[in-house]
Protein backbone atom coordinates (compact mmCIF):
# COMPACT_ATOMS: atom_id res chain seq x y z
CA UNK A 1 0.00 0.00 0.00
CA UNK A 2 1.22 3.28 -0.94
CA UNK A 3 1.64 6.24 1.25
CA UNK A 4 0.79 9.65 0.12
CA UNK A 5 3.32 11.61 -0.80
CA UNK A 6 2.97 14.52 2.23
CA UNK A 7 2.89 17.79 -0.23
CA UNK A 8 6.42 16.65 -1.57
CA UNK A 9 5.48 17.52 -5.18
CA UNK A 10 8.26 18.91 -7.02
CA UNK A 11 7.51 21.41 -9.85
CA UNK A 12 9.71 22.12 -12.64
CA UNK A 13 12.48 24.79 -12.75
CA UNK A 14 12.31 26.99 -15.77
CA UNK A 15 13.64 30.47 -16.04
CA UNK A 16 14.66 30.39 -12.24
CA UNK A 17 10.99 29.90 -11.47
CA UNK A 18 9.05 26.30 -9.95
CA UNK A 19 6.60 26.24 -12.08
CA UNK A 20 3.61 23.54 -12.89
CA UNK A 21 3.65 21.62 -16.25
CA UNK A 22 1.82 22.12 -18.91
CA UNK A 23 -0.11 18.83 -18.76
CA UNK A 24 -0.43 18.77 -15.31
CA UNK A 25 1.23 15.52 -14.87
CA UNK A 26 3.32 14.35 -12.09
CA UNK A 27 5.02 11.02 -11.77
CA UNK A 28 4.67 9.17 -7.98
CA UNK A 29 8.49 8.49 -6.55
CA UNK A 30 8.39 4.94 -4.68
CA UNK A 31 10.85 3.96 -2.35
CA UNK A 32 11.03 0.16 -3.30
CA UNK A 33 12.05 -1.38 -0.46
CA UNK A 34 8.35 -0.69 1.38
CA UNK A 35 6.43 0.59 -1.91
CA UNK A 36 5.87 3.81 -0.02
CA UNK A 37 5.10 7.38 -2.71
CA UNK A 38 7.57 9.72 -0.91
CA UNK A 39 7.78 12.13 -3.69
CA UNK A 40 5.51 13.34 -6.90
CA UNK A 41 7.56 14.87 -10.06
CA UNK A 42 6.36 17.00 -12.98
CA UNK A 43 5.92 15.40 -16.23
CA UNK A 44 7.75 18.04 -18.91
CA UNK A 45 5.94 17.83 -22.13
CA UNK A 46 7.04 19.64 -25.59
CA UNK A 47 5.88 22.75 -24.39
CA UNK A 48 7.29 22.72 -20.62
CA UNK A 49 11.33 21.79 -22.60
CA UNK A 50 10.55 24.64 -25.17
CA UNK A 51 9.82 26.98 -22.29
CA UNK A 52 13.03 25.85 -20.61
CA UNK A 53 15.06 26.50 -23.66
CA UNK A 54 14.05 29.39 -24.71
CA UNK A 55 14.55 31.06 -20.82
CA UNK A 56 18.14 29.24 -20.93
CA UNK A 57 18.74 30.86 -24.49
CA UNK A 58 17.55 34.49 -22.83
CA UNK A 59 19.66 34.22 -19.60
CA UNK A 60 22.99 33.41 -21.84
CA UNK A 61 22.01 35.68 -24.34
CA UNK A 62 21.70 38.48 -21.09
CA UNK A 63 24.76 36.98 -19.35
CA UNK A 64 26.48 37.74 -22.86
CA UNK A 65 28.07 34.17 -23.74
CA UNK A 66 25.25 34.11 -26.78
CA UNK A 67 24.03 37.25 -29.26
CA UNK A 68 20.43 37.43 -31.03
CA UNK A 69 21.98 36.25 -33.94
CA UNK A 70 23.38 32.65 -33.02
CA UNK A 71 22.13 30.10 -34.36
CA UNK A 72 20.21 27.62 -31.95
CA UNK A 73 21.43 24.45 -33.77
């Protein structure tokens, strides 16, 4: 039987900022050894990673180790 997880949900980190994911999907952490949920995870989708990238792009590009005009790939 599975515990609940006590508020230990973890949001994603994106621009500095814990933020929820777009789908709104979390995946349950079990310790194995008693099958016990001690933790609940965002799910990133397509959306959440291009949210991530493009803050990562804007903090180098403000941090000055990229310029508007490099190319991403």
């Amino acid at each position: 039987m599975t515990e609940p997880h006590s508020g230990r949900r973890r949001e994603l980190l994106i621009g500095g900022e814990r933020v929820r994911p777009a789908g709104d999907e979390y995946l349950d952490i079990v310790y194995p050894a008693t099958g016990d949920t001690f933790a609940a995870v965002a799910v990133a989708d397509d959306s959440d990673v291009d949210r991530a990238v493009r803050a990562a792009t804007a903090a180098l590009i403000h941090r000055g180790f990229l310029t508007q005009g490099t190319p991403s790939s």
